[in-house]
PDB file of N, CA and C in Angstrom:
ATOM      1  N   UNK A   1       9.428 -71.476  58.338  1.00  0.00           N
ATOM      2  CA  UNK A   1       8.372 -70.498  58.334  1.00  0.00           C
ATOM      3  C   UNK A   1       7.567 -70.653  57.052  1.00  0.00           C
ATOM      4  N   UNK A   2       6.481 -70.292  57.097  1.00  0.00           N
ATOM      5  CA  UNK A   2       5.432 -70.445  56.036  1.00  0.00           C
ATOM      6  C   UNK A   2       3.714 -69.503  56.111  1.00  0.00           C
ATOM      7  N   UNK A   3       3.759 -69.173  54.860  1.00  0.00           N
ATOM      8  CA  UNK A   3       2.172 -68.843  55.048  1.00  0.00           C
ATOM      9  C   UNK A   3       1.850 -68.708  53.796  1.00  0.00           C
ATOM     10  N   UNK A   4       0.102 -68.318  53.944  1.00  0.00           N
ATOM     11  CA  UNK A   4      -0.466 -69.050  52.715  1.00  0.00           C
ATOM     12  C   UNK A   4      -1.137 -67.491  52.644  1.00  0.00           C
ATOM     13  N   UNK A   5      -1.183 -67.001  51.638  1.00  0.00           N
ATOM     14  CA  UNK A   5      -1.736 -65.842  51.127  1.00  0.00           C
ATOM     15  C   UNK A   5      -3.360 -65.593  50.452  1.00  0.00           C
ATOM     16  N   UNK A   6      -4.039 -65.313  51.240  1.00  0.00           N
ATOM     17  CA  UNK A   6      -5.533 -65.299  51.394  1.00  0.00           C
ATOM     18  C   UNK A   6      -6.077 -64.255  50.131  1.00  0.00           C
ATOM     19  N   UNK A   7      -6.992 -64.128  49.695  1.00  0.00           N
ATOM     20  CA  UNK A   7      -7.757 -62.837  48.923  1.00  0.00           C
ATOM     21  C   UNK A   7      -7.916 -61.853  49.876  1.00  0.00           C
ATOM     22  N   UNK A   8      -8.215 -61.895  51.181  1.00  0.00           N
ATOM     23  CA  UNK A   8      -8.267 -60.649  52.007  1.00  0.00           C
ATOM     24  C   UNK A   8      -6.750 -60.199  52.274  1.00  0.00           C
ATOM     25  N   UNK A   9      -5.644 -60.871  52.153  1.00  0.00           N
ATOM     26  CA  UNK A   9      -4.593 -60.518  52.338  1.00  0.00           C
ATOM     27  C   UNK A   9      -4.083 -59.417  50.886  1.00  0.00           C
ATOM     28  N   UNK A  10      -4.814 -60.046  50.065  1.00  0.00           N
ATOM     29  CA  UNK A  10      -4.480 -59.190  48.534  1.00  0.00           C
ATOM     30  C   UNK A  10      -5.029 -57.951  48.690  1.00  0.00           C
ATOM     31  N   UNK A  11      -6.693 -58.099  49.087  1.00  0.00           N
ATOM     32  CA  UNK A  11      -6.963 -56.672  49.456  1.00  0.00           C
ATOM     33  C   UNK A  11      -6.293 -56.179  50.138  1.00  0.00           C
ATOM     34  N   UNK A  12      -5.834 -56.303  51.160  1.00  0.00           N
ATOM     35  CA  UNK A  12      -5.303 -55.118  52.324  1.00  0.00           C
ATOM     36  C   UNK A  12      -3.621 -54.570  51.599  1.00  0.00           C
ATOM     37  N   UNK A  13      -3.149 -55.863  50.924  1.00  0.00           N
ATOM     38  CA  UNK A  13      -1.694 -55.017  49.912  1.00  0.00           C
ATOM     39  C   UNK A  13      -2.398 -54.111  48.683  1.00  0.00           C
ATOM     40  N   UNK A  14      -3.319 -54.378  47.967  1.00  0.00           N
ATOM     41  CA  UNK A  14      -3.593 -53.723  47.412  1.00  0.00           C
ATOM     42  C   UNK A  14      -4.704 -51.779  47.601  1.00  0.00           C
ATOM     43  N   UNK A  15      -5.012 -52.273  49.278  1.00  0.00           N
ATOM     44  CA  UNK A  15      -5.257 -50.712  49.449  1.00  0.00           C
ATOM     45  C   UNK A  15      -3.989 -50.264  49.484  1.00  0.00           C
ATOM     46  N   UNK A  16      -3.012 -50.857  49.984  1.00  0.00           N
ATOM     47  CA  UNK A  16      -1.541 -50.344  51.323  1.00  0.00           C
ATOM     48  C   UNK A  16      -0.324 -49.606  49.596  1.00  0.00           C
ATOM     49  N   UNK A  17      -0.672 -50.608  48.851  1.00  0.00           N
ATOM     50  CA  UNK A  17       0.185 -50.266  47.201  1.00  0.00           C
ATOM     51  C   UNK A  17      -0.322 -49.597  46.253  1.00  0.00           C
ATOM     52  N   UNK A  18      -1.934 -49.349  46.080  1.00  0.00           N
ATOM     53  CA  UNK A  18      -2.403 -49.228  45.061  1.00  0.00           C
ATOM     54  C   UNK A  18      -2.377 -49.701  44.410  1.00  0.00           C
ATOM     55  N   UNK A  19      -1.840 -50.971  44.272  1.00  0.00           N
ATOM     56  CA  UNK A  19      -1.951 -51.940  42.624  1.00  0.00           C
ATOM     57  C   UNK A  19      -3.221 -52.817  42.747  1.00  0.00           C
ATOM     58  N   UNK A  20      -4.393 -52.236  42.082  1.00  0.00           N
ATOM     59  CA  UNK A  20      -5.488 -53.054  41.787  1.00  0.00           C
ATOM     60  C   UNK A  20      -5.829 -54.256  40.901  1.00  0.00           C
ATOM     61  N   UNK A  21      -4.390 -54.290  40.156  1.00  0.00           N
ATOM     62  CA  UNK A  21      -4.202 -55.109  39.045  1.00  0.00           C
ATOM     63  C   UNK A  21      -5.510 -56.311  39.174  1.00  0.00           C
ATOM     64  N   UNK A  22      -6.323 -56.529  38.357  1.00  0.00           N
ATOM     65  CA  UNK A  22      -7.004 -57.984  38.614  1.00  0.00           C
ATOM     66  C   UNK A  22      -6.638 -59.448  38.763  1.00  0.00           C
ATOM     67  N   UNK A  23      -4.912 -59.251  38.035  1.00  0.00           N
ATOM     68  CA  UNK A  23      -4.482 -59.992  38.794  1.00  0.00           C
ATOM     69  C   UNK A  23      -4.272 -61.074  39.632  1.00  0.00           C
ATOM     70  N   UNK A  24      -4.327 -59.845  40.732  1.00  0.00           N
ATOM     71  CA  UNK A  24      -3.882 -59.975  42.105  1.00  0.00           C
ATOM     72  C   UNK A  24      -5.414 -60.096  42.431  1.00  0.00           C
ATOM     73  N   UNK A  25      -5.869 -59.748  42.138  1.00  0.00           N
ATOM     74  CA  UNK A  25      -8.111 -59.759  43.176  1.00  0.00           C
ATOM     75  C   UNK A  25      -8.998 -60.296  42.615  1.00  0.00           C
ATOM     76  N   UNK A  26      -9.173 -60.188  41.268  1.00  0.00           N
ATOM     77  CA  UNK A  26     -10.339 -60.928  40.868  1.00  0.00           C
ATOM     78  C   UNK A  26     -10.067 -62.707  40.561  1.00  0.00           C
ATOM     79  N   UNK A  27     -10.710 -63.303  40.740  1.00  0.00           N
ATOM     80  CA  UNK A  27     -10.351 -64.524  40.491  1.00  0.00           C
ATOM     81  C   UNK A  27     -10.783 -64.874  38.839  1.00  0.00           C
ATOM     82  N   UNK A  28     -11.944 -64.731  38.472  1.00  0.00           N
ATOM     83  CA  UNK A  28     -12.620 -64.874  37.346  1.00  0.00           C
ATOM     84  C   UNK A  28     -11.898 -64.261  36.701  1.00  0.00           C
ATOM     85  N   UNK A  29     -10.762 -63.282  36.362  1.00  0.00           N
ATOM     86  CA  UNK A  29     -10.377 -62.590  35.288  1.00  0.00           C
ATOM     87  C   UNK A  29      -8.771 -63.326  35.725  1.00  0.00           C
ATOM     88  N   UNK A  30      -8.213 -63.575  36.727  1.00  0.00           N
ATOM     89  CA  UNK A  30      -6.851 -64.183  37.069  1.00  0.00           C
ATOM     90  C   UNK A  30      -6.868 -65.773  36.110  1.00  0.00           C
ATOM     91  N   UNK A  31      -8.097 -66.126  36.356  1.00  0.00           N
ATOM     92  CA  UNK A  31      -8.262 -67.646  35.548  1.00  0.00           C
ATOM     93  C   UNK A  31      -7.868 -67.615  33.919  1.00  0.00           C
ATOM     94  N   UNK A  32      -8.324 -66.657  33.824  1.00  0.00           N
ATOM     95  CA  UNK A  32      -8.152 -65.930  31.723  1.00  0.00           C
ATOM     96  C   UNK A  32      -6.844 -65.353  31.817  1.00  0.00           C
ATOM     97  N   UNK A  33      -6.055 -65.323  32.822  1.00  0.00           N
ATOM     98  CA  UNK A  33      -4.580 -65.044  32.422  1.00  0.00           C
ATOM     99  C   UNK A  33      -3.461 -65.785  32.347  1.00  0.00           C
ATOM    100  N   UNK A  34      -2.702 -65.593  31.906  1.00  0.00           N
ATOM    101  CA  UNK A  34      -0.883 -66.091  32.456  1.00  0.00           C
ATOM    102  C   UNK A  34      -0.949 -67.442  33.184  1.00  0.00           C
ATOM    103  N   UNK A  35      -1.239 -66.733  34.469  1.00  0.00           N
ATOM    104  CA  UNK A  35      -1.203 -67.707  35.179  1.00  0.00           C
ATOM    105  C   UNK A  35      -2.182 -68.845  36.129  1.00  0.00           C
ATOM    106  N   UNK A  36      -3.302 -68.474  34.892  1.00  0.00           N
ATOM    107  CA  UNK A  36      -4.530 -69.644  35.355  1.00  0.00           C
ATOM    108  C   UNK A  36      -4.870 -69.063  37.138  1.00  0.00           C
ATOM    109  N   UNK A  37      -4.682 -68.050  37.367  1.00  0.00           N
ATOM    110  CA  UNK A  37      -5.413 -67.854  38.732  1.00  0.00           C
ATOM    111  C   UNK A  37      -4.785 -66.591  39.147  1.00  0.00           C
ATOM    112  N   UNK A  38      -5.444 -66.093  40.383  1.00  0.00           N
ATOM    113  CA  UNK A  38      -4.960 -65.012  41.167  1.00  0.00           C
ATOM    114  C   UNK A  38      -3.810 -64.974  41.603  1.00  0.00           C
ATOM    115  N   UNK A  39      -3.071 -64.081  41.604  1.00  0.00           N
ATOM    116  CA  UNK A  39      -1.318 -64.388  42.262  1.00  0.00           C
ATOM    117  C   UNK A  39      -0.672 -63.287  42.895  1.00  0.00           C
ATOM    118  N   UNK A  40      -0.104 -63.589  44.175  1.00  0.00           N
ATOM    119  CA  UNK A  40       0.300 -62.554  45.181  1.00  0.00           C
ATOM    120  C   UNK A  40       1.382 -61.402  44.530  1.00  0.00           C
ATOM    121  N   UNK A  41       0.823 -60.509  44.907  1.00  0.00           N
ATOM    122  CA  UNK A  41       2.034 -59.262  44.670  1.00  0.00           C
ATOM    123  C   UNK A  41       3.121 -59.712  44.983  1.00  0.00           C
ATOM    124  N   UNK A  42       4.293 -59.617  43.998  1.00  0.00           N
ATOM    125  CA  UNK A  42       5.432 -60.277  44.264  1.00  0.00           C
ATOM    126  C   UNK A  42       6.126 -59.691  45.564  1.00  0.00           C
ATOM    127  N   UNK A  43       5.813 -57.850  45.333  1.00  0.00           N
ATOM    128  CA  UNK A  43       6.841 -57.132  46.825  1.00  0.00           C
ATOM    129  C   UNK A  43       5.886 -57.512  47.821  1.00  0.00           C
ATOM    130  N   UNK A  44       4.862 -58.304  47.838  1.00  0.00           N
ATOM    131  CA  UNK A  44       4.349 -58.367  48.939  1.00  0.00           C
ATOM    132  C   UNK A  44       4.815 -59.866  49.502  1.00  0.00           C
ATOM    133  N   UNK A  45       5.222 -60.574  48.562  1.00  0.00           N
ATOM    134  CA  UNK A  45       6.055 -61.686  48.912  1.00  0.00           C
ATOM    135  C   UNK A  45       7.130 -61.746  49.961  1.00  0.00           C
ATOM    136  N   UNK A  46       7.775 -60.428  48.563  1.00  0.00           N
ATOM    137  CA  UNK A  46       9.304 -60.133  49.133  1.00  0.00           C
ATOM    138  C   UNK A  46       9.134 -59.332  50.484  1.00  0.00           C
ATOM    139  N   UNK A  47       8.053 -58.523  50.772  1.00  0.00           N
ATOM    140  CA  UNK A  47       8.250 -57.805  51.779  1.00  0.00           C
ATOM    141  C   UNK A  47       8.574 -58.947  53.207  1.00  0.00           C
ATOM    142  N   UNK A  48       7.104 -60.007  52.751  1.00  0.00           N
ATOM    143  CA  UNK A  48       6.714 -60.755  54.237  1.00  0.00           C
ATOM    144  C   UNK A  48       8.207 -61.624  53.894  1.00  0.00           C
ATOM    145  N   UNK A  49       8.740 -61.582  53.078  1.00  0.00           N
ATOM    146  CA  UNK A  49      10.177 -62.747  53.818  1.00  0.00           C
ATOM    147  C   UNK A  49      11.380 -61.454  54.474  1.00  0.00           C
ATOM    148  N   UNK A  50      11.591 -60.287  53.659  1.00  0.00           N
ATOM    149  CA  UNK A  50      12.382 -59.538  54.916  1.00  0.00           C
ATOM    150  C   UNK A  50      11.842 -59.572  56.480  1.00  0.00           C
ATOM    151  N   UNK A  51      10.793 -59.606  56.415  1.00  0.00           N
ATOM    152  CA  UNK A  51       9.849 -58.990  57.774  1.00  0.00           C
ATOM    153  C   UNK A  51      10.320 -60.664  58.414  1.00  0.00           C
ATOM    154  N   UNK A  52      10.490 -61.719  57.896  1.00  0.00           N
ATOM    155  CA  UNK A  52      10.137 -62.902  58.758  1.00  0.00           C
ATOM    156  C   UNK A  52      11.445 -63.006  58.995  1.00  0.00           C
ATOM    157  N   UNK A  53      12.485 -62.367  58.031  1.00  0.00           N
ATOM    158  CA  UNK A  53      14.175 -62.544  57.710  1.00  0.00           C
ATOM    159  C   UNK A  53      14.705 -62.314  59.039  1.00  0.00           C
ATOM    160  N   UNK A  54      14.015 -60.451  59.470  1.00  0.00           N
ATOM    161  CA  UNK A  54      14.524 -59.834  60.431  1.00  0.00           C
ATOM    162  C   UNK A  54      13.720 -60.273  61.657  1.00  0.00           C
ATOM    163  N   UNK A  55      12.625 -60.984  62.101  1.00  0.00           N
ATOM    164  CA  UNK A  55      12.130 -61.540  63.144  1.00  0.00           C
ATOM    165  C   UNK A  55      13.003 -62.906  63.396  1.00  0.00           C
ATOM    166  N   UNK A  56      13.646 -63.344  62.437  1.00  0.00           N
ATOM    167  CA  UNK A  56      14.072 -64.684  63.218  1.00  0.00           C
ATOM    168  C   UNK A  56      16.366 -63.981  63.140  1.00  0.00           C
ATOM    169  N   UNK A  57      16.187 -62.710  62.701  1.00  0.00           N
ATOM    170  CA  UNK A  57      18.077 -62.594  62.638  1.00  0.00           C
ATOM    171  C   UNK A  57      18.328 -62.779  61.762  1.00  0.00           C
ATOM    172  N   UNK A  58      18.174 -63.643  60.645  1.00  0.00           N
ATOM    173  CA  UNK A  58      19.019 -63.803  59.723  1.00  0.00           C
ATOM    174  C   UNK A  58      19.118 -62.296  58.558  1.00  0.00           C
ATOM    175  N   UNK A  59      18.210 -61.317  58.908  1.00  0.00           N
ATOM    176  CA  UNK A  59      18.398 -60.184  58.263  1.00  0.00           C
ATOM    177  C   UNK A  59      18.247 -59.115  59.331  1.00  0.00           C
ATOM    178  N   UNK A  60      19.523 -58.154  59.594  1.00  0.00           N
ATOM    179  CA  UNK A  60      19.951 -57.437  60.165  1.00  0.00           C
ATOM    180  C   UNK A  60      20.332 -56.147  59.562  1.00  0.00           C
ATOM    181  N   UNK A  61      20.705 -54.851  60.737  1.00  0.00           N
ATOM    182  CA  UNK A  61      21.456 -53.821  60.522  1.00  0.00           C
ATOM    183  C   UNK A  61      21.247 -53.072  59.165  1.00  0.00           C
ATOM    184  N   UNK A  62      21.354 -52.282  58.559  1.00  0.00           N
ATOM    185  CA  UNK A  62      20.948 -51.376  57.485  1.00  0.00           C
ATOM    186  C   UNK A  62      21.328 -52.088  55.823  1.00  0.00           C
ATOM    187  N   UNK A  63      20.569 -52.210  55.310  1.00  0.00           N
ATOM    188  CA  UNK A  63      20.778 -52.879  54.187  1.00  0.00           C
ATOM    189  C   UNK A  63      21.254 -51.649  53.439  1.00  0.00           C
ATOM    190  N   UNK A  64      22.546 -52.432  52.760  1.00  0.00           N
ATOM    191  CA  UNK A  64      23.374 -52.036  51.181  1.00  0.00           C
ATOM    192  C   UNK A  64      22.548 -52.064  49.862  1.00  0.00           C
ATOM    193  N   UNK A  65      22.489 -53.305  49.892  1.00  0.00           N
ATOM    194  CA  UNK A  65      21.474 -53.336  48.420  1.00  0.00           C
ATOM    195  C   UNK A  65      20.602 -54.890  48.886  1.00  0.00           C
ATOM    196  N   UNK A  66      19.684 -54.942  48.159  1.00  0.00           N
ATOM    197  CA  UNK A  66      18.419 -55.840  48.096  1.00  0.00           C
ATOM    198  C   UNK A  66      18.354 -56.461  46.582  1.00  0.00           C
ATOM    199  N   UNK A  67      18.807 -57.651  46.128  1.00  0.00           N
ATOM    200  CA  UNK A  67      19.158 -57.966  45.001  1.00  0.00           C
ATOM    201  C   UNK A  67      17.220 -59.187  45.090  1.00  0.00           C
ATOM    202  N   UNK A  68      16.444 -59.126  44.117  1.00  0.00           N
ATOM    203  CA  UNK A  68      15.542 -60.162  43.682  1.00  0.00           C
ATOM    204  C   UNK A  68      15.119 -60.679  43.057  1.00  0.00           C
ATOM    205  N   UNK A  69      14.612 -62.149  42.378  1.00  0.00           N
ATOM    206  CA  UNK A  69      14.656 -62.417  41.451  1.00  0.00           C
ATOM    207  C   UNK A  69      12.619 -63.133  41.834  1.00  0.00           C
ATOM    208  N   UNK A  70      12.344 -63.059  41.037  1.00  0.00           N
ATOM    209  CA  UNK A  70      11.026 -63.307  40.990  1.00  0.00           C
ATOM    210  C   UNK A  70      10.447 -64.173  39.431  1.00  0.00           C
ATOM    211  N   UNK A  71      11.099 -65.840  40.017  1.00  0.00           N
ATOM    212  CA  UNK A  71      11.278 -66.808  39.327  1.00  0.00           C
ATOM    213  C   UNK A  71      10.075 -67.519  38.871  1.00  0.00           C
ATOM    214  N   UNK A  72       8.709 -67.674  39.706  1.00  0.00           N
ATOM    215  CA  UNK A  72       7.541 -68.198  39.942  1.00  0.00           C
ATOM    216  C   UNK A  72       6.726 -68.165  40.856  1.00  0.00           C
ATOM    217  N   UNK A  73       5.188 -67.744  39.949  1.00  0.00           N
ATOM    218  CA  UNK A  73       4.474 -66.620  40.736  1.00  0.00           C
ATOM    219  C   UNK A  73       3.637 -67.808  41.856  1.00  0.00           C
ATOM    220  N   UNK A  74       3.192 -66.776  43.031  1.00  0.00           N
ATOM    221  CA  UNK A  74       2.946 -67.555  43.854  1.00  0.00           C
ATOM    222  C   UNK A  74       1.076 -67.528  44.081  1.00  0.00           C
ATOM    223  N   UNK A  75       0.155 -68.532  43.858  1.00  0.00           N
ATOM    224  CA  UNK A  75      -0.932 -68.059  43.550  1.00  0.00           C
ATOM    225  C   UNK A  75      -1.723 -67.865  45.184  1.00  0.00           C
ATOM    226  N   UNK A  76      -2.255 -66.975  45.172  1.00  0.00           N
ATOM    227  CA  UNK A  76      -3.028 -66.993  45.896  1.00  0.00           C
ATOM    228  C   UNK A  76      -3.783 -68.185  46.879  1.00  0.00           C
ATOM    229  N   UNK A  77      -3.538 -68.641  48.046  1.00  0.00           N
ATOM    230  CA  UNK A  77      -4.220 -70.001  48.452  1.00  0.00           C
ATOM    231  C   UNK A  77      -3.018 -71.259  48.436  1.00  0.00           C
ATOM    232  N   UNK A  78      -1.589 -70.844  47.975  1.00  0.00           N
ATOM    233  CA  UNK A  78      -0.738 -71.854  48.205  1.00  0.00           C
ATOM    234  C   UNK A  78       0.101 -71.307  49.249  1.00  0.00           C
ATOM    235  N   UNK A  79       0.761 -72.476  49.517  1.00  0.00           N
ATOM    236  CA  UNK A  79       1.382 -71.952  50.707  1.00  0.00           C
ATOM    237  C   UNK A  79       3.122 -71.896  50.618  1.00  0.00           C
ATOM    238  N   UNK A  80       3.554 -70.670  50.744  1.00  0.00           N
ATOM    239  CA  UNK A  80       5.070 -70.772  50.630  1.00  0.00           C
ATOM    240  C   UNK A  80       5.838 -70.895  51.851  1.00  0.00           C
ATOM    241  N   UNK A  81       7.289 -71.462  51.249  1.00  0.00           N
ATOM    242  CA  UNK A  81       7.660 -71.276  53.126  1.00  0.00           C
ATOM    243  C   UNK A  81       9.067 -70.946  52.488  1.00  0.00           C
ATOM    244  N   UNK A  82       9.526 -70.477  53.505  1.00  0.00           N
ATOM    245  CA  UNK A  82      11.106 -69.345  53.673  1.00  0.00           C
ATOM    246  C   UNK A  82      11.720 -70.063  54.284  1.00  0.00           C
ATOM    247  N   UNK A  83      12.927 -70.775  53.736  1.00  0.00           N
ATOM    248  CA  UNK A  83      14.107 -71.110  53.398  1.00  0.00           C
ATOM    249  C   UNK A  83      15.518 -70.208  53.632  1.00  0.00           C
ATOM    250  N   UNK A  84      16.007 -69.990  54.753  1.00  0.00           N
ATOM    251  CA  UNK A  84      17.800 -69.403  54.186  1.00  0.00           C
ATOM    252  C   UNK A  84      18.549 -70.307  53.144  1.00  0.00           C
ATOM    253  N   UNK A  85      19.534 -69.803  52.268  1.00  0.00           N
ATOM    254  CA  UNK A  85      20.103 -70.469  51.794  1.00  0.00           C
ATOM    255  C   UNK A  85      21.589 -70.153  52.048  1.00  0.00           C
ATOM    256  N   UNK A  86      21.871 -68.798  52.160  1.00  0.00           N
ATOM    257  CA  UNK A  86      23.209 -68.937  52.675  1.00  0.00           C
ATOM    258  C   UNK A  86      22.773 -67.221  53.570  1.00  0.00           C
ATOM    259  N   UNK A  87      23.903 -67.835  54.971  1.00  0.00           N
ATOM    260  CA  UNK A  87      23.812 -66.652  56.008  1.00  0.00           C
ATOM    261  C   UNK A  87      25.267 -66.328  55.804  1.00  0.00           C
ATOM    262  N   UNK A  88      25.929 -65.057  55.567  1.00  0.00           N
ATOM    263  CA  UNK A  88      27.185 -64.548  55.966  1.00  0.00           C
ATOM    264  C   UNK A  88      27.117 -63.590  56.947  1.00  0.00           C
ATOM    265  N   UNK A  89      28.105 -62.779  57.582  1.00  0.00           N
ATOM    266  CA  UNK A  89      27.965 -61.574  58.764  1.00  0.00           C
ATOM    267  C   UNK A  89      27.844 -60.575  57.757  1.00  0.00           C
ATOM    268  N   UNK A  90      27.649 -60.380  56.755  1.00  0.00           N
ATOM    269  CA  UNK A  90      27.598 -59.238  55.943  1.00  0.00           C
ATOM    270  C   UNK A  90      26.156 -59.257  54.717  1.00  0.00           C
ATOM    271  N   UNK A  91      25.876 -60.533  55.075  1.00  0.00           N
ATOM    272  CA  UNK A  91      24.817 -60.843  53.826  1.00  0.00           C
ATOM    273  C   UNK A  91      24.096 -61.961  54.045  1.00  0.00           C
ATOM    274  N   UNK A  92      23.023 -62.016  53.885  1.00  0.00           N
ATOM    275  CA  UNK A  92      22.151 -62.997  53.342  1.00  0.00           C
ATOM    276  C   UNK A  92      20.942 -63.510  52.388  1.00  0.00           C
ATOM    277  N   UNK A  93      20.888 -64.469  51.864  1.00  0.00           N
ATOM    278  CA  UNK A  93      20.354 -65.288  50.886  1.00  0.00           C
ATOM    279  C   UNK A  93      19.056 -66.130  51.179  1.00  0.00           C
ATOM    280  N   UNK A  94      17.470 -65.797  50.822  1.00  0.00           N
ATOM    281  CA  UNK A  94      16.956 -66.701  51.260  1.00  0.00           C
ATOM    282  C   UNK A  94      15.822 -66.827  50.057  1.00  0.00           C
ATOM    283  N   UNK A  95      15.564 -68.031  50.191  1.00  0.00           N
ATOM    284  CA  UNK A  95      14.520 -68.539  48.989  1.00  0.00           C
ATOM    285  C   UNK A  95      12.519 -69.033  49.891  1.00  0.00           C
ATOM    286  N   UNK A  96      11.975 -68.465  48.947  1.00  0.00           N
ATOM    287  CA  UNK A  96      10.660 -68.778  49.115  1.00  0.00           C
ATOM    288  C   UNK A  96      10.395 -69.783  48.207  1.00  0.00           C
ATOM    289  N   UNK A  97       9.921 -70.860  48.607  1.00  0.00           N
ATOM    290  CA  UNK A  97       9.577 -72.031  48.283  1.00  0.00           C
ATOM    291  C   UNK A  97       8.339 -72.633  48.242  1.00  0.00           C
ATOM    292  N   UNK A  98       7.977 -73.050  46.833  1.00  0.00           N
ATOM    293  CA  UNK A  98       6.510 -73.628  46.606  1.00  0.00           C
ATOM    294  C   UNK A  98       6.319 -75.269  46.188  1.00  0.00           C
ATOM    295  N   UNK A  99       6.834 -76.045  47.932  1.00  0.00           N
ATOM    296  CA  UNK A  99       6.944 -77.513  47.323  1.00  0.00           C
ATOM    297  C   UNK A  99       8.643 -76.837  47.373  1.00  0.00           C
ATOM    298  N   UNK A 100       9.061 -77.552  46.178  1.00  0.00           N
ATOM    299  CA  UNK A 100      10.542 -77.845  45.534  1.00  0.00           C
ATOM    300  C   UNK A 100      10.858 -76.850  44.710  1.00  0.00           C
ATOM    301  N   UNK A 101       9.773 -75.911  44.093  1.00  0.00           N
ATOM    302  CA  UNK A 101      10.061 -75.337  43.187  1.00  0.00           C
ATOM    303  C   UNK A 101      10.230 -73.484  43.847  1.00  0.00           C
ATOM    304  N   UNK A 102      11.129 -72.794  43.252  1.00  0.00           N
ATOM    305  CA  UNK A 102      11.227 -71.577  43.774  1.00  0.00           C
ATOM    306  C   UNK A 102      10.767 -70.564  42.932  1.00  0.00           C
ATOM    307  N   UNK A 103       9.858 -69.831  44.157  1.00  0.00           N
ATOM    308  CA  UNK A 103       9.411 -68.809  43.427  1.00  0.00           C
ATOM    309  C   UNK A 103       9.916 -67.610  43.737  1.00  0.00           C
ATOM    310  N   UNK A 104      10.825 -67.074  44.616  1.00  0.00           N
ATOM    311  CA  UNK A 104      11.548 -65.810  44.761  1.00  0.00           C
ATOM    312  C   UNK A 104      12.656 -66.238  45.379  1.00  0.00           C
ATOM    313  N   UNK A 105      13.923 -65.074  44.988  1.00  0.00           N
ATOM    314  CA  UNK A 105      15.224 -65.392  45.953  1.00  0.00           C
ATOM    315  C   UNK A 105      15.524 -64.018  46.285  1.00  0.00           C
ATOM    316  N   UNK A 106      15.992 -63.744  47.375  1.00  0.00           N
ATOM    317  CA  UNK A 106      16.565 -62.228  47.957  1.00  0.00           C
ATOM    318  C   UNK A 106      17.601 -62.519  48.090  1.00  0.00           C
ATOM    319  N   UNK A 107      18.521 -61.477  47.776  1.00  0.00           N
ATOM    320  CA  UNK A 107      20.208 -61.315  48.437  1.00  0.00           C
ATOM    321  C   UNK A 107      20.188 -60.315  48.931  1.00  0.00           C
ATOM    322  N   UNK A 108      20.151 -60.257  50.247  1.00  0.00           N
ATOM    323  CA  UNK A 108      20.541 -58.659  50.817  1.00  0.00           C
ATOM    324  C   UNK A 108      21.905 -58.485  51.962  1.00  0.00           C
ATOM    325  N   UNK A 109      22.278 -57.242  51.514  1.00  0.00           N
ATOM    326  CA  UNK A 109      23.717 -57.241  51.754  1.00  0.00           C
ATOM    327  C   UNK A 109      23.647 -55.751  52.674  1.00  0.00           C
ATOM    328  N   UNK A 110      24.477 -55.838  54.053  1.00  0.00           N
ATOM    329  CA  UNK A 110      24.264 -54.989  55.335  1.00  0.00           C
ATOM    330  C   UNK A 110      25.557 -54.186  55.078  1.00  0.00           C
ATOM    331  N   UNK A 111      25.170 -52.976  55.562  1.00  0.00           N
ATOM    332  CA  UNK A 111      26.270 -51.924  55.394  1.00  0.00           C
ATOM    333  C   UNK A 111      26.936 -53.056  56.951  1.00  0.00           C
ATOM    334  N   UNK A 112      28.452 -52.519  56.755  1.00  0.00           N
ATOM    335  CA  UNK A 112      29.727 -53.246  57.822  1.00  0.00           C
ATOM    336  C   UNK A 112      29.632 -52.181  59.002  1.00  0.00           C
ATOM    337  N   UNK A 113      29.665 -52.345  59.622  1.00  0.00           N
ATOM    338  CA  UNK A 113      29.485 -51.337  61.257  1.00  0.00           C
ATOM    339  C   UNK A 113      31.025 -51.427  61.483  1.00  0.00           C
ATOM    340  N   UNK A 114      31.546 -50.233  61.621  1.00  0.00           N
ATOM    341  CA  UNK A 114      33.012 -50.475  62.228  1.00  0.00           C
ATOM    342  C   UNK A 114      32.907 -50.072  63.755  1.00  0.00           C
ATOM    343  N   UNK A 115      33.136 -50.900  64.731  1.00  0.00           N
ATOM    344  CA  UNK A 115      33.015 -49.733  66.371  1.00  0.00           C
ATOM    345  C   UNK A 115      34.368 -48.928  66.408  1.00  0.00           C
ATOM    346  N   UNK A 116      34.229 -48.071  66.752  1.00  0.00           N
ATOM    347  CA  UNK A 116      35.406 -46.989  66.680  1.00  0.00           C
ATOM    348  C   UNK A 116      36.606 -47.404  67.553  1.00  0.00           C
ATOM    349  N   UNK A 117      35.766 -47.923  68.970  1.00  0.00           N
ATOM    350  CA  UNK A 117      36.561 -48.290  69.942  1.00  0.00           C
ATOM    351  C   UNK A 117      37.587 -49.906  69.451  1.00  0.00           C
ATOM    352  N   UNK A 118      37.198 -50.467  68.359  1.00  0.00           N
ATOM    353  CA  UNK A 118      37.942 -51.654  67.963  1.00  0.00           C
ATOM    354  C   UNK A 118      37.938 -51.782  66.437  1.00  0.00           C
ATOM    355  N   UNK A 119      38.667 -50.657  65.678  1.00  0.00           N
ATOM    356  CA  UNK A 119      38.520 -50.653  64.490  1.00  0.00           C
ATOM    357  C   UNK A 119      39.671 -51.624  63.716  1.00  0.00           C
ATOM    358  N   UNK A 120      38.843 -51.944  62.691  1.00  0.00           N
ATOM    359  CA  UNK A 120      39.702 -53.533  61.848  1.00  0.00           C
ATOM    360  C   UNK A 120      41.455 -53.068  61.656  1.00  0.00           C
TER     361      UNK A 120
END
């Protein structure tokens, strides 16, 4: 899976968050920063890989905790793609990837469902 994060995509996270940061929208002022250009809201990163996590299964059932690390920013106009790295029945691990290099990792970990009718 993969997609490439547009300036109209920044607007529409940035009505949906309120973070106007320039950042994230202006290009001319993103160039004079950090990171030489515009760069996607990181939870908006993280959001679209849960959302793609739980469309393909590998993220399920009520999450415990949501562990993230937000290693390298992803600029605007590149294209990342989502990676699992490790699936357990209780957890999973997946990396967003720019090329070779990673720019976010999630660990999210599912509360255990016991069925009553077949308890451990």
């Amino acid at each position: 899976m993969q997609r490439t994060f547009t300036p109209h995509d920044q607007q529409q996270f940035a009505q949906l968050s309120g973070d106007f940061n320039p950042m994230h929208l202006d290009p001319e002022i993103g160039a004079r920063l950090l990171f030489g250009s515009t760069v996607v809201h990181g939870v908006h990163g993280l959001l679209w890989a849960l959302e793609r996590g739980v469309a393909c299964g590998l993220v399920s059932g009520r999450l415990k905790w949501l562990k993230t690390a937000f290693k390298h920013p992803i600029r605007v106009g590149e294209t990342v793609r989502l990676l699992p790295d490790a699936h357990r029945p209780d957890s999973t691990r997946l990396r967003l990837l720019l090329g070779e290099r990673v720019a976010t990792t999630l660990h999210a970990s599912r509360e255990t469902v016991v069925d009553p009718e077949h308890p451990l």
